[in-house]
PDB file of N, CA and C in Angstrom:
ATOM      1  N   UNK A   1     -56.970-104.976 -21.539  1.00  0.00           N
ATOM      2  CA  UNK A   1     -57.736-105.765 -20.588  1.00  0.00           C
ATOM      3  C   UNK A   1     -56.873-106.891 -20.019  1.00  0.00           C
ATOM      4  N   UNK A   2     -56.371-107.702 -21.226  1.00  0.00           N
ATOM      5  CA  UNK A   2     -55.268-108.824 -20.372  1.00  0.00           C
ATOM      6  C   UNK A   2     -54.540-108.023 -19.511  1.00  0.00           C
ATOM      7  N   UNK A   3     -53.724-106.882 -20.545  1.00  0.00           N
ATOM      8  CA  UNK A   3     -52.801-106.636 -19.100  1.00  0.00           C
ATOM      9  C   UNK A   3     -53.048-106.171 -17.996  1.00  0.00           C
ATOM     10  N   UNK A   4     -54.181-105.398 -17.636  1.00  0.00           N
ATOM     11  CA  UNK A   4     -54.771-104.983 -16.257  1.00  0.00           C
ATOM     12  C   UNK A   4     -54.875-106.212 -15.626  1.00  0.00           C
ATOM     13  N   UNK A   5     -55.478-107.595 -15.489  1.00  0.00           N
ATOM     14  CA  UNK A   5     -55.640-109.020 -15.227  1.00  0.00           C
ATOM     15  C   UNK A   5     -54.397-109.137 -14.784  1.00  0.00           C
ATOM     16  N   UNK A   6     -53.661-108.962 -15.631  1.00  0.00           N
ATOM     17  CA  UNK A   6     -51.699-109.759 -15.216  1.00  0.00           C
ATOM     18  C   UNK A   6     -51.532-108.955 -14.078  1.00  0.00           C
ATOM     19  N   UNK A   7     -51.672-107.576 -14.265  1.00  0.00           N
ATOM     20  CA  UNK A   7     -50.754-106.639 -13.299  1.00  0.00           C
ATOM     21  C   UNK A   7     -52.382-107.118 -11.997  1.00  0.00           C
ATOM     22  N   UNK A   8     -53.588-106.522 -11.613  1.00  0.00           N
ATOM     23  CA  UNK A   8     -53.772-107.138 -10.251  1.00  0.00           C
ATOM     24  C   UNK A   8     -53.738-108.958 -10.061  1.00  0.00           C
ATOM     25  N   UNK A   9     -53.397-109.795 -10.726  1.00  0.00           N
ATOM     26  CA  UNK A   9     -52.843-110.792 -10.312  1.00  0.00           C
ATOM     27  C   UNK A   9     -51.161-110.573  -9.539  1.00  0.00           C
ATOM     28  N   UNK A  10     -50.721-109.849 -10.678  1.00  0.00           N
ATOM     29  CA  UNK A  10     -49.168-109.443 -10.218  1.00  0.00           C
ATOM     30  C   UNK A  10     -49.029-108.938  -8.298  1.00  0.00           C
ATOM     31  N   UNK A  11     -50.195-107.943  -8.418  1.00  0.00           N
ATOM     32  CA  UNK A  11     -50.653-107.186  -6.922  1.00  0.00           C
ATOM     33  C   UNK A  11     -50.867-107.724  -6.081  1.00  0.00           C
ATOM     34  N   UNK A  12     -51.650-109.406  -6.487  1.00  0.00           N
ATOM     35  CA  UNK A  12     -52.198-110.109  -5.154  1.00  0.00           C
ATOM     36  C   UNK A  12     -51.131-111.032  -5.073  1.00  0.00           C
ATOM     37  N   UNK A  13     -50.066-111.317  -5.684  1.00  0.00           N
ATOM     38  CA  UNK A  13     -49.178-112.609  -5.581  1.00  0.00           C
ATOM     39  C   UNK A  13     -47.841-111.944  -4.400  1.00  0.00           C
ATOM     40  N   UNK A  14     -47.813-110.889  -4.989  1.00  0.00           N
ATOM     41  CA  UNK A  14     -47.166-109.929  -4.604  1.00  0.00           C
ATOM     42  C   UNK A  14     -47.762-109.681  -2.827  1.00  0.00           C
ATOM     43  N   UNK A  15     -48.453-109.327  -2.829  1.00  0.00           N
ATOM     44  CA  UNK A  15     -49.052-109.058  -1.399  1.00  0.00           C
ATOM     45  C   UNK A  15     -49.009-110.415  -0.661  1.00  0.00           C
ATOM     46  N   UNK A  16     -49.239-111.556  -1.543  1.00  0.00           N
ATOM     47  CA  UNK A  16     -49.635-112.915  -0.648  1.00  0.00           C
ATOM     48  C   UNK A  16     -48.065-113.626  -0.134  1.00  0.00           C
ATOM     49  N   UNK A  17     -46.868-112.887  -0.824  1.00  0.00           N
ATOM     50  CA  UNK A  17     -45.490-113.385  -0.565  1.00  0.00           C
ATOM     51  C   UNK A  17     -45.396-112.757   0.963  1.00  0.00           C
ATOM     52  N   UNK A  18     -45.591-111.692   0.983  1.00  0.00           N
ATOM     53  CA  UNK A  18     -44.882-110.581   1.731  1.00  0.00           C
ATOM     54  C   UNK A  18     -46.119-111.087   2.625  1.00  0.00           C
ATOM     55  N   UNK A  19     -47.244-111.389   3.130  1.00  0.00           N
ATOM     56  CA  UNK A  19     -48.411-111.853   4.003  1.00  0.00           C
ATOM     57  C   UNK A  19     -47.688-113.358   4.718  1.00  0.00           C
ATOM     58  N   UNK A  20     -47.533-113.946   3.693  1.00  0.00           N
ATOM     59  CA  UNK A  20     -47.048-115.113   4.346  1.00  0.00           C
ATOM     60  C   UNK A  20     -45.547-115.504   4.993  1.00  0.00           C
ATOM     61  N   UNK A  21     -44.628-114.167   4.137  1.00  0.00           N
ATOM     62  CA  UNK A  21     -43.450-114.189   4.812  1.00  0.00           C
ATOM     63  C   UNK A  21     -43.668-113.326   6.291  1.00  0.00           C
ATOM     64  N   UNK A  22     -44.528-112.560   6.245  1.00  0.00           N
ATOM     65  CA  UNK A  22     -44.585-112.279   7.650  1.00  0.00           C
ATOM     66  C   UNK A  22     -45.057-113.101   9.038  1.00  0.00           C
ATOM     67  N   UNK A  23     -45.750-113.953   7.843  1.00  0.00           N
ATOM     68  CA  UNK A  23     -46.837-114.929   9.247  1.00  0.00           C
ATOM     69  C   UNK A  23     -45.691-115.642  10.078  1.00  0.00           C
ATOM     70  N   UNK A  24     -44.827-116.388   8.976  1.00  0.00           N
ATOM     71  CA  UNK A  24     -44.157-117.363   9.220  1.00  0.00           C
ATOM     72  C   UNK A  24     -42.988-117.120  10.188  1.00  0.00           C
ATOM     73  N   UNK A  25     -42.564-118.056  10.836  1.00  0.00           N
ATOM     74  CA  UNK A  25     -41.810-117.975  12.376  1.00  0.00           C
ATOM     75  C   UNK A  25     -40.462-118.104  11.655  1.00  0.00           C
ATOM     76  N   UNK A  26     -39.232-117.597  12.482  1.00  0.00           N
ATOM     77  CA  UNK A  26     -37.996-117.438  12.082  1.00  0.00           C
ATOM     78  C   UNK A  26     -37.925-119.100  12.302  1.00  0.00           C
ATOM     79  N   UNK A  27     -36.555-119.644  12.276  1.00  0.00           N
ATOM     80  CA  UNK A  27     -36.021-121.021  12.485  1.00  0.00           C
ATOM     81  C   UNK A  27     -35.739-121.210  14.509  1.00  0.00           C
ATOM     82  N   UNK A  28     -35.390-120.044  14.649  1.00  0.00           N
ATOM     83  CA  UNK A  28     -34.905-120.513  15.868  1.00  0.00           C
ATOM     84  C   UNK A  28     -35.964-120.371  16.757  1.00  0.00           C
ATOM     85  N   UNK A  29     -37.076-119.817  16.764  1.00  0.00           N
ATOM     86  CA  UNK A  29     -38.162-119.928  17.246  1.00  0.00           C
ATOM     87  C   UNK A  29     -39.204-121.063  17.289  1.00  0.00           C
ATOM     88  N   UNK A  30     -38.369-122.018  17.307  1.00  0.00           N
ATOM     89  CA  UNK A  30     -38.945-124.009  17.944  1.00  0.00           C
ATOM     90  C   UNK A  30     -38.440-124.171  18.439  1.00  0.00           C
ATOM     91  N   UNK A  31     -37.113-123.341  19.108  1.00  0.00           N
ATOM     92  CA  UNK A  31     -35.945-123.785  19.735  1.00  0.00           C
ATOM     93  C   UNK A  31     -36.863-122.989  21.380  1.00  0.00           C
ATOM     94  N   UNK A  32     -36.927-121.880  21.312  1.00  0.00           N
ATOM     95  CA  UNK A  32     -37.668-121.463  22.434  1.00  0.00           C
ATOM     96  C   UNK A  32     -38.846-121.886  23.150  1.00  0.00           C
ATOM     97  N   UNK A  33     -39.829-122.835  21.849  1.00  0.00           N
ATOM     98  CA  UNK A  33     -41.227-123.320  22.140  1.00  0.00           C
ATOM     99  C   UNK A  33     -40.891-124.374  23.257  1.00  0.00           C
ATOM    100  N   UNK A  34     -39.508-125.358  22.764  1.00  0.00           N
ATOM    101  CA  UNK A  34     -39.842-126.318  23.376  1.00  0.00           C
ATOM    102  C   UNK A  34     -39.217-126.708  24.352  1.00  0.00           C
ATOM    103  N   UNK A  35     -38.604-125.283  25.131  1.00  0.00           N
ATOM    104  CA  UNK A  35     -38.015-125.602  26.799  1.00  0.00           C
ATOM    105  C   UNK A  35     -38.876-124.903  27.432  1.00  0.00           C
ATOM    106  N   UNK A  36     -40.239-124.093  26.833  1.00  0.00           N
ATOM    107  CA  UNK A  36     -41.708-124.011  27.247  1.00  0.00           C
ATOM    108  C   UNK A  36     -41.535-122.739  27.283  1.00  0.00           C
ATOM    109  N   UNK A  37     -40.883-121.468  26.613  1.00  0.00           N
ATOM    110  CA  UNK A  37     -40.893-120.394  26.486  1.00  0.00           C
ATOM    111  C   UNK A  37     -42.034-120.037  25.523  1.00  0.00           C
ATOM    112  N   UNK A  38     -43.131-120.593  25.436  1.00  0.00           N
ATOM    113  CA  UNK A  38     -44.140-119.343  24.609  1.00  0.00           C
ATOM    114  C   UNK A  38     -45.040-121.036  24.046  1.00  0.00           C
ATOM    115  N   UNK A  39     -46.007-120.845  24.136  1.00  0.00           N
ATOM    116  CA  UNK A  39     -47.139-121.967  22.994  1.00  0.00           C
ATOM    117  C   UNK A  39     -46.853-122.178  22.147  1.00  0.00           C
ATOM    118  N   UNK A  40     -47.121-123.330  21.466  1.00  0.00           N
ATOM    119  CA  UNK A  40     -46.163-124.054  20.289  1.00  0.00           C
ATOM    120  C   UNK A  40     -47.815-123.576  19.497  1.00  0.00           C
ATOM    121  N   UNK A  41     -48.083-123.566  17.757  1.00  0.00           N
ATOM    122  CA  UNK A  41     -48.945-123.112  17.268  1.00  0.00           C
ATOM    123  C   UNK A  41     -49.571-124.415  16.808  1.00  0.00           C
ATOM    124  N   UNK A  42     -51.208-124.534  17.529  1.00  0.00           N
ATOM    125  CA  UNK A  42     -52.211-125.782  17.022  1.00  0.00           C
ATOM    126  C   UNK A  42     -52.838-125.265  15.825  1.00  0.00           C
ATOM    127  N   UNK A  43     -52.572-124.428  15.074  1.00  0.00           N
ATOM    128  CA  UNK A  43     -53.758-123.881  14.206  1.00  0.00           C
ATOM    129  C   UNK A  43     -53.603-124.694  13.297  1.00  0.00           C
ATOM    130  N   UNK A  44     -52.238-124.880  12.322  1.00  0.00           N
ATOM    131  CA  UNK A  44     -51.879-126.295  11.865  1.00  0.00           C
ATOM    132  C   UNK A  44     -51.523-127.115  12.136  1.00  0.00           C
ATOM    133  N   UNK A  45     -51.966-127.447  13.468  1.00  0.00           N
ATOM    134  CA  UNK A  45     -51.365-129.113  13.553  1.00  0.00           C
ATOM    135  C   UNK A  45     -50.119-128.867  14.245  1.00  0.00           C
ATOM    136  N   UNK A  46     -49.450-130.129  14.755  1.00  0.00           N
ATOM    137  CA  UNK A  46     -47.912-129.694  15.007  1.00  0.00           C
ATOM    138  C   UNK A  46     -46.972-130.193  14.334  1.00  0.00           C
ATOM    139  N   UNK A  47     -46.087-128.811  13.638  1.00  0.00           N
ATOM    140  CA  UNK A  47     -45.030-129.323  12.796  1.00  0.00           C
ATOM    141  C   UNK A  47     -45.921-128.644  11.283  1.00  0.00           C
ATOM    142  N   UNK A  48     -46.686-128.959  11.239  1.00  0.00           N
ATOM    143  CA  UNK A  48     -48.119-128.841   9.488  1.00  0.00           C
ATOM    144  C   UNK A  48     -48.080-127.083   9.725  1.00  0.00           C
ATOM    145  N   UNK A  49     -47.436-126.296  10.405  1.00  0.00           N
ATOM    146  CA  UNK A  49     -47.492-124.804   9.469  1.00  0.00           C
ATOM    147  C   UNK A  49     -46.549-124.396   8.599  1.00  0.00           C
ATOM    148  N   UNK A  50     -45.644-125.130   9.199  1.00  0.00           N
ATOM    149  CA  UNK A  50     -44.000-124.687   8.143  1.00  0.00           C
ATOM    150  C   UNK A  50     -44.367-125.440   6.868  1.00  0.00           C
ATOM    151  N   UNK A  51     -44.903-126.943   6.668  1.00  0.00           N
ATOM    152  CA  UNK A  51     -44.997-127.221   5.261  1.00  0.00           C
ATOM    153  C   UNK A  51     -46.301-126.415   4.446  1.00  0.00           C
ATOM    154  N   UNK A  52     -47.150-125.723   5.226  1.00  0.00           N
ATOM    155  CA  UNK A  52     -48.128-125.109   4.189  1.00  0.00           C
ATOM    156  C   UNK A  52     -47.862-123.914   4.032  1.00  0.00           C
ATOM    157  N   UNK A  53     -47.109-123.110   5.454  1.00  0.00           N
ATOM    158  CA  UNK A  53     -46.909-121.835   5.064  1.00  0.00           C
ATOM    159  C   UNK A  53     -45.687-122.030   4.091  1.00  0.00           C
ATOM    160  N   UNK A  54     -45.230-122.944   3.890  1.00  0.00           N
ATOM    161  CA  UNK A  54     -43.726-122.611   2.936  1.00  0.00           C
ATOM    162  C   UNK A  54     -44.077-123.152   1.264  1.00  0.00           C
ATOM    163  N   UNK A  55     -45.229-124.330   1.422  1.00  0.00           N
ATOM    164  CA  UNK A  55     -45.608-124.432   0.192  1.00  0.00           C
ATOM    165  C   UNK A  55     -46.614-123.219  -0.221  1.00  0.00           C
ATOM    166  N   UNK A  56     -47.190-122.626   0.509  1.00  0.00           N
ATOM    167  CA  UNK A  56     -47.960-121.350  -0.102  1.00  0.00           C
ATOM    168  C   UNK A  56     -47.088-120.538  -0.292  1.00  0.00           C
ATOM    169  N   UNK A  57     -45.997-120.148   0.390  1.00  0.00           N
ATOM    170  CA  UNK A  57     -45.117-119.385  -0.154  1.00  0.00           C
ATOM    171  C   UNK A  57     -44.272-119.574  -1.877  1.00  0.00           C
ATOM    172  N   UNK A  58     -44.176-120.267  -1.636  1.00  0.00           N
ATOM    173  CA  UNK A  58     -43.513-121.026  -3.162  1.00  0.00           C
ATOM    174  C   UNK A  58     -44.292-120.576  -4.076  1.00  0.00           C
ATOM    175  N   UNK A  59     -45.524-121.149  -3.989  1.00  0.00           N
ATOM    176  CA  UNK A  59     -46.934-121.048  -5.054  1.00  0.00           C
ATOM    177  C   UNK A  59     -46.529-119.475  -5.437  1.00  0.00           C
ATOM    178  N   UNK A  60     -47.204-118.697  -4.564  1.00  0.00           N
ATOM    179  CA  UNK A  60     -47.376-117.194  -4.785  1.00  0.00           C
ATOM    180  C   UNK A  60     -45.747-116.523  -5.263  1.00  0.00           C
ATOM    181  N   UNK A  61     -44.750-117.195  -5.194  1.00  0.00           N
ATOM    182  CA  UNK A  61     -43.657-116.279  -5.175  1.00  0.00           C
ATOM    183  C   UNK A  61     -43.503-117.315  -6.739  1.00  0.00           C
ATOM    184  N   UNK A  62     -43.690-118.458  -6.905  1.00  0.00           N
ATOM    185  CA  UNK A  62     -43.705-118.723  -8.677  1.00  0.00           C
ATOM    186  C   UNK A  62     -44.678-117.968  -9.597  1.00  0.00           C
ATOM    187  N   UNK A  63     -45.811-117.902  -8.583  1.00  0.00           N
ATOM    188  CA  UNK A  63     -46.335-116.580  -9.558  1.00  0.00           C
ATOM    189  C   UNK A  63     -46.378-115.506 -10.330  1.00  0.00           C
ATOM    190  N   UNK A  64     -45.869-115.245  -8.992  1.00  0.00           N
ATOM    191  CA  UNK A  64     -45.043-113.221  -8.963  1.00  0.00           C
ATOM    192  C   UNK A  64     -43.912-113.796 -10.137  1.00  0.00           C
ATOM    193  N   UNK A  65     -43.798-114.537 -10.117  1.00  0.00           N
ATOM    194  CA  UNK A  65     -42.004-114.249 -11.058  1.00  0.00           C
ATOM    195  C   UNK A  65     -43.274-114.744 -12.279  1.00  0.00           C
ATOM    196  N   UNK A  66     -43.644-115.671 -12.856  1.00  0.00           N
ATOM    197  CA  UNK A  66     -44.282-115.934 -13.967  1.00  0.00           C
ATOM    198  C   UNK A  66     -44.710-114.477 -14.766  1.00  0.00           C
ATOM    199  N   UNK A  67     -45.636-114.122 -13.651  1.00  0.00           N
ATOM    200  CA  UNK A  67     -46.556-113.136 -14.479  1.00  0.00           C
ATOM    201  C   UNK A  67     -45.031-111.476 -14.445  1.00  0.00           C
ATOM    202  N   UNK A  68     -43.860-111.525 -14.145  1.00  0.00           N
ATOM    203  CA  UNK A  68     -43.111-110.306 -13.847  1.00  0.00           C
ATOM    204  C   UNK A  68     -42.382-110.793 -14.958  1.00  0.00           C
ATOM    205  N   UNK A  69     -42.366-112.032 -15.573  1.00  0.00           N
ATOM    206  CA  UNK A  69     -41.364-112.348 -16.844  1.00  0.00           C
ATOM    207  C   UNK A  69     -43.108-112.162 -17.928  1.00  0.00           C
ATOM    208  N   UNK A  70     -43.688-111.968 -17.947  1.00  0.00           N
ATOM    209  CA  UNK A  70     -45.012-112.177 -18.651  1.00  0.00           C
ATOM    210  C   UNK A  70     -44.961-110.462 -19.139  1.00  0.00           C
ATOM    211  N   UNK A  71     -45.154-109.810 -17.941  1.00  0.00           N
ATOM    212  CA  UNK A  71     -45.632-108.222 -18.439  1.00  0.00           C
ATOM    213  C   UNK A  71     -44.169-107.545 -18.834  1.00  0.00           C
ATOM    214  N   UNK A  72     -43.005-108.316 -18.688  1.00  0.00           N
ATOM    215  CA  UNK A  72     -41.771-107.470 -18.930  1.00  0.00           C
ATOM    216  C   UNK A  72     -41.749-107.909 -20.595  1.00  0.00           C
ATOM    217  N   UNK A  73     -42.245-108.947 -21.072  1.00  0.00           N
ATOM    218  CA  UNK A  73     -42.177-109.208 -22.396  1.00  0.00           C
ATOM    219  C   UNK A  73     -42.834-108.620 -22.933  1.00  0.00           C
ATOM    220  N   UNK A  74     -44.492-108.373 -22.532  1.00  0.00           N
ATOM    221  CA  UNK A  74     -45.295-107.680 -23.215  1.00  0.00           C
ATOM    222  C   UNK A  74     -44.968-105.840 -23.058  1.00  0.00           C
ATOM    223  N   UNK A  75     -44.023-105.539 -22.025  1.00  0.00           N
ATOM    224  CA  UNK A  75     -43.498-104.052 -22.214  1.00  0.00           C
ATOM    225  C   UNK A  75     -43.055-103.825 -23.454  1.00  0.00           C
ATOM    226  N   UNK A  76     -41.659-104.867 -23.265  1.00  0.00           N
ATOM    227  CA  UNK A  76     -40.929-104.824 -24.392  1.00  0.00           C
ATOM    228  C   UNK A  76     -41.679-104.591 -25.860  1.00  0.00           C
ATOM    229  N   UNK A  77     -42.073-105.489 -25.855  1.00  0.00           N
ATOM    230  CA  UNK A  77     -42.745-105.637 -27.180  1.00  0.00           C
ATOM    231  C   UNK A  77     -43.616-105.058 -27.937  1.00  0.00           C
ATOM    232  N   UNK A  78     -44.514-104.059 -26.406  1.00  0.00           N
ATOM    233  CA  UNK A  78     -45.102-102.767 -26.646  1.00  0.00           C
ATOM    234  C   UNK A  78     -43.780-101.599 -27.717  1.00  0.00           C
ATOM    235  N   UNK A  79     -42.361-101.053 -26.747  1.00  0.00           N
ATOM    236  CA  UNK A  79     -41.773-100.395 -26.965  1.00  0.00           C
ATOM    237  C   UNK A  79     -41.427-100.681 -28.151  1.00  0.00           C
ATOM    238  N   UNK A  80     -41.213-102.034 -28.519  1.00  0.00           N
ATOM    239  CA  UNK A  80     -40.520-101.785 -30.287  1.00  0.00           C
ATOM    240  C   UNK A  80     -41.567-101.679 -30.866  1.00  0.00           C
ATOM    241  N   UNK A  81     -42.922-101.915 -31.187  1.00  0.00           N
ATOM    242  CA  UNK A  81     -43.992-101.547 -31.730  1.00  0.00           C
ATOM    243  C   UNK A  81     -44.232 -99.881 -32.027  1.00  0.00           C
ATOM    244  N   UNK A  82     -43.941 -99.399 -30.928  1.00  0.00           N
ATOM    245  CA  UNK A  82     -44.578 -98.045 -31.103  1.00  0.00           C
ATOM    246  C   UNK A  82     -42.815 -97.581 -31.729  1.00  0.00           C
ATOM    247  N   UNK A  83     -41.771 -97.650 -32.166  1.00  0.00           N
ATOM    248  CA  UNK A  83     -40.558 -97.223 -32.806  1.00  0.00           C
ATOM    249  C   UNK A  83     -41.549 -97.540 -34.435  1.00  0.00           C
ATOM    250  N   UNK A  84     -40.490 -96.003 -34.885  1.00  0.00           N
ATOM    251  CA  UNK A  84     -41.173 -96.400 -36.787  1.00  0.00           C
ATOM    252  C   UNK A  84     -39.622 -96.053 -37.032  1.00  0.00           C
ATOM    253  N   UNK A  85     -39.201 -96.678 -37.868  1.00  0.00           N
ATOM    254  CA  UNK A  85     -38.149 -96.400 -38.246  1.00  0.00           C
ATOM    255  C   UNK A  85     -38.578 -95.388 -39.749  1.00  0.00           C
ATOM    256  N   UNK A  86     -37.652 -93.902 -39.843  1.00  0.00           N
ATOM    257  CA  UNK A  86     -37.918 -92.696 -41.186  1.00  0.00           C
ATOM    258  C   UNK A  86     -37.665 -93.972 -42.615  1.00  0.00           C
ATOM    259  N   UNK A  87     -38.290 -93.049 -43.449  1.00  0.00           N
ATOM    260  CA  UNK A  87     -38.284 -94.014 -44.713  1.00  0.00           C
ATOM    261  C   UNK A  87     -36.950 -93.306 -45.438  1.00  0.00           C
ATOM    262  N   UNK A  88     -36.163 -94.206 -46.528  1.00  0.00           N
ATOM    263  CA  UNK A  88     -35.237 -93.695 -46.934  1.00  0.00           C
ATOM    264  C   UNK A  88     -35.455 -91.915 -47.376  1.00  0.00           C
ATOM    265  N   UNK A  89     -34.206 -91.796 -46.989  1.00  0.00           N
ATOM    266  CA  UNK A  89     -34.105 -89.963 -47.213  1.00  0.00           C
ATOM    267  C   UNK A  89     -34.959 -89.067 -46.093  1.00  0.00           C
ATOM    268  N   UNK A  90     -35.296 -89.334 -45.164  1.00  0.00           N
ATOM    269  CA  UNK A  90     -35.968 -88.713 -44.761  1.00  0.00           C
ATOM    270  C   UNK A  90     -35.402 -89.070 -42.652  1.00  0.00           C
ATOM    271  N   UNK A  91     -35.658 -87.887 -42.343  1.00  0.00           N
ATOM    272  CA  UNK A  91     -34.484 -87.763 -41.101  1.00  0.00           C
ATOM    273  C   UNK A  91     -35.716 -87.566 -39.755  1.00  0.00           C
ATOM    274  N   UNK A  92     -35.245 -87.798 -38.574  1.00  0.00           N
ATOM    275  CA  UNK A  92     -36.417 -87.694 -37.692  1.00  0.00           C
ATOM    276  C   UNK A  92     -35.738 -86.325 -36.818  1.00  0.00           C
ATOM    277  N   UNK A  93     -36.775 -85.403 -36.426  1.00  0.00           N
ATOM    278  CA  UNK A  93     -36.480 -84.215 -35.954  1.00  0.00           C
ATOM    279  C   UNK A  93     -37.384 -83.711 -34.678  1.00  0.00           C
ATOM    280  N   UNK A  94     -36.596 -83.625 -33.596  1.00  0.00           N
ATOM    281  CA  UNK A  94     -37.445 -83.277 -32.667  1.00  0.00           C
ATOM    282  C   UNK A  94     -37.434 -81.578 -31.911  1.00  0.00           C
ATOM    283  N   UNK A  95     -38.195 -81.418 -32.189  1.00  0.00           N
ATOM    284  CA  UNK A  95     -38.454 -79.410 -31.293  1.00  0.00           C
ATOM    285  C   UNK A  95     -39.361 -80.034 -30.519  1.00  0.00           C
ATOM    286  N   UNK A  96     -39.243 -79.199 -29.430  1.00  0.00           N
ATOM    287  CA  UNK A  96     -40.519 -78.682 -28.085  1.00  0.00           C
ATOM    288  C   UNK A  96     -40.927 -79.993 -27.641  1.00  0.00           C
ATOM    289  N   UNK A  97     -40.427 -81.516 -27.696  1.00  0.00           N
ATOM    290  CA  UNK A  97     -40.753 -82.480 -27.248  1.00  0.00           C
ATOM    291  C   UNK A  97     -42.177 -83.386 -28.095  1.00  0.00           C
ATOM    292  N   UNK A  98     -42.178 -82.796 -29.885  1.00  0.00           N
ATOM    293  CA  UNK A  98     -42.846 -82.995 -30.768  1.00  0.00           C
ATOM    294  C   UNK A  98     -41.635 -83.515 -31.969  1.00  0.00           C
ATOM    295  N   UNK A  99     -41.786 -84.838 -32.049  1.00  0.00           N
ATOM    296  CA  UNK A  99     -41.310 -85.269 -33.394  1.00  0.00           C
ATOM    297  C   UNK A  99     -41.601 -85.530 -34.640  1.00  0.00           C
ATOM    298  N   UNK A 100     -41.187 -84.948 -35.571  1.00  0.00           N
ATOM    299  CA  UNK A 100     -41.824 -85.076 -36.533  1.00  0.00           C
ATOM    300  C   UNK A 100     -40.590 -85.253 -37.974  1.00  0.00           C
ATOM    301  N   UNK A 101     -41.031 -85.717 -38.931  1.00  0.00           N
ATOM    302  CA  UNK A 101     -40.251 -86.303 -39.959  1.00  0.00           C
ATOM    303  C   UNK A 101     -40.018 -85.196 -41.090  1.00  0.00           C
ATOM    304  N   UNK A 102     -38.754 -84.741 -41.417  1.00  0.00           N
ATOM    305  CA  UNK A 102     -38.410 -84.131 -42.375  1.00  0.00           C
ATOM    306  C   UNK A 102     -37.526 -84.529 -43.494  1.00  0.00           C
ATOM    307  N   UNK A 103     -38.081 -84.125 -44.874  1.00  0.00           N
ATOM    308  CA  UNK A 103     -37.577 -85.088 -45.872  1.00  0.00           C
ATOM    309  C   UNK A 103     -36.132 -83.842 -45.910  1.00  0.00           C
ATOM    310  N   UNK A 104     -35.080 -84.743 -46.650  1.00  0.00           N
ATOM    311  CA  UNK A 104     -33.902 -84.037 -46.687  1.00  0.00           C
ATOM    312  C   UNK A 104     -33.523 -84.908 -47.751  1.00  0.00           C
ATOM    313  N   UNK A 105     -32.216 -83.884 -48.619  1.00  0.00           N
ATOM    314  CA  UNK A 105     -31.391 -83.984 -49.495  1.00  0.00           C
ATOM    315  C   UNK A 105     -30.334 -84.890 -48.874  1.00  0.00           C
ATOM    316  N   UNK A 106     -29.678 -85.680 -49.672  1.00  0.00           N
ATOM    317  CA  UNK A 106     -28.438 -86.827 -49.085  1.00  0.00           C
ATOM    318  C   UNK A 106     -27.497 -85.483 -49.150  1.00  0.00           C
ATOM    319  N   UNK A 107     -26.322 -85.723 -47.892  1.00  0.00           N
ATOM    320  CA  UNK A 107     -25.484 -84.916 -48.011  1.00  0.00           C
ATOM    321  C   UNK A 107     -25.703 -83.403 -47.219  1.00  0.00           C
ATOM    322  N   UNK A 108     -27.570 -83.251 -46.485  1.00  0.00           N
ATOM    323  CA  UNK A 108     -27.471 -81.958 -46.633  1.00  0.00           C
ATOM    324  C   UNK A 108     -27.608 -82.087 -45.230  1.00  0.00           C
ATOM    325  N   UNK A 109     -27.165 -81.275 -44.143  1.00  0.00           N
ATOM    326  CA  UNK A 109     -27.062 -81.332 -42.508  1.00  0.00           C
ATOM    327  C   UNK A 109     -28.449 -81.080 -41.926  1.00  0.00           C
ATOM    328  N   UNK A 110     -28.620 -81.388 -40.722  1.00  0.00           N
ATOM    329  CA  UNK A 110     -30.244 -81.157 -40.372  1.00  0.00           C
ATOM    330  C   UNK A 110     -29.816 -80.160 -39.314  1.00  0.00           C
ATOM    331  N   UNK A 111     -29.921 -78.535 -39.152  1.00  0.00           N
ATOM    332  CA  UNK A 111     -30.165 -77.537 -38.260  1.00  0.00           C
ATOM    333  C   UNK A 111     -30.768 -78.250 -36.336  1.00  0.00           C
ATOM    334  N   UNK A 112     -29.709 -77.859 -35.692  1.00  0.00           N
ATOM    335  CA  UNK A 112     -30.144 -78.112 -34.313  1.00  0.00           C
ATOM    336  C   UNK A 112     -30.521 -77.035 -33.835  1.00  0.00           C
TER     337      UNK A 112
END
């Protein structure tokens, strides 16, 4: 359950980088606004979109990395969990993509 939570948080932080890196205007495009090539943008104010679109950007892209160092730990930590290490004398053997544990003599070879 947590990790389903992490990963669509992961989905929307993820989507909200790539949303807002698209909204946002290249640099040299204030350079064109203001010898009157195209409307300068009132929606924030003038000058007030670059600091919110760039602080929302930040937000969502510290996210994405939080929760991408979050579920890479909890991978990990899945993978050594599910490893059993054989108990002394006893050898791990795999056929047909089924592993299974066979006890053996010290000294004696295991058939491939």
């Amino acid at each position: 359950m947590f990790e389903t939570t992490l990963l669509v948080i992961y989905l929307l932080a993820a989507l909200g980088v790539i949303g807002l890196v698209l909204i946002q205007q290249g640099k040299g495009a204030d350079m064109g606004a203001s010898f009157g090539a195209g409307a300068s943008n009132t929606v924030f104010g003038a000058g007030g979109s670059g600091n919110f679109l760039t602080r929302m950007t930040a937000f969502f892209a510290f996210i994405f990395i939080v929760v991408c160092l979050i579920l890479g730990r909890m991978s990990t930590h899945k993978a050594d969990s599910q490893w059993v290490a054989p108990a002394e004398g006893q050898t791990i053997q795999k056929t047909d993509d089924v592993v299974k544990e066979v006890p053996t003599q010290k000294g004696e070879e295991i058939p491939e």
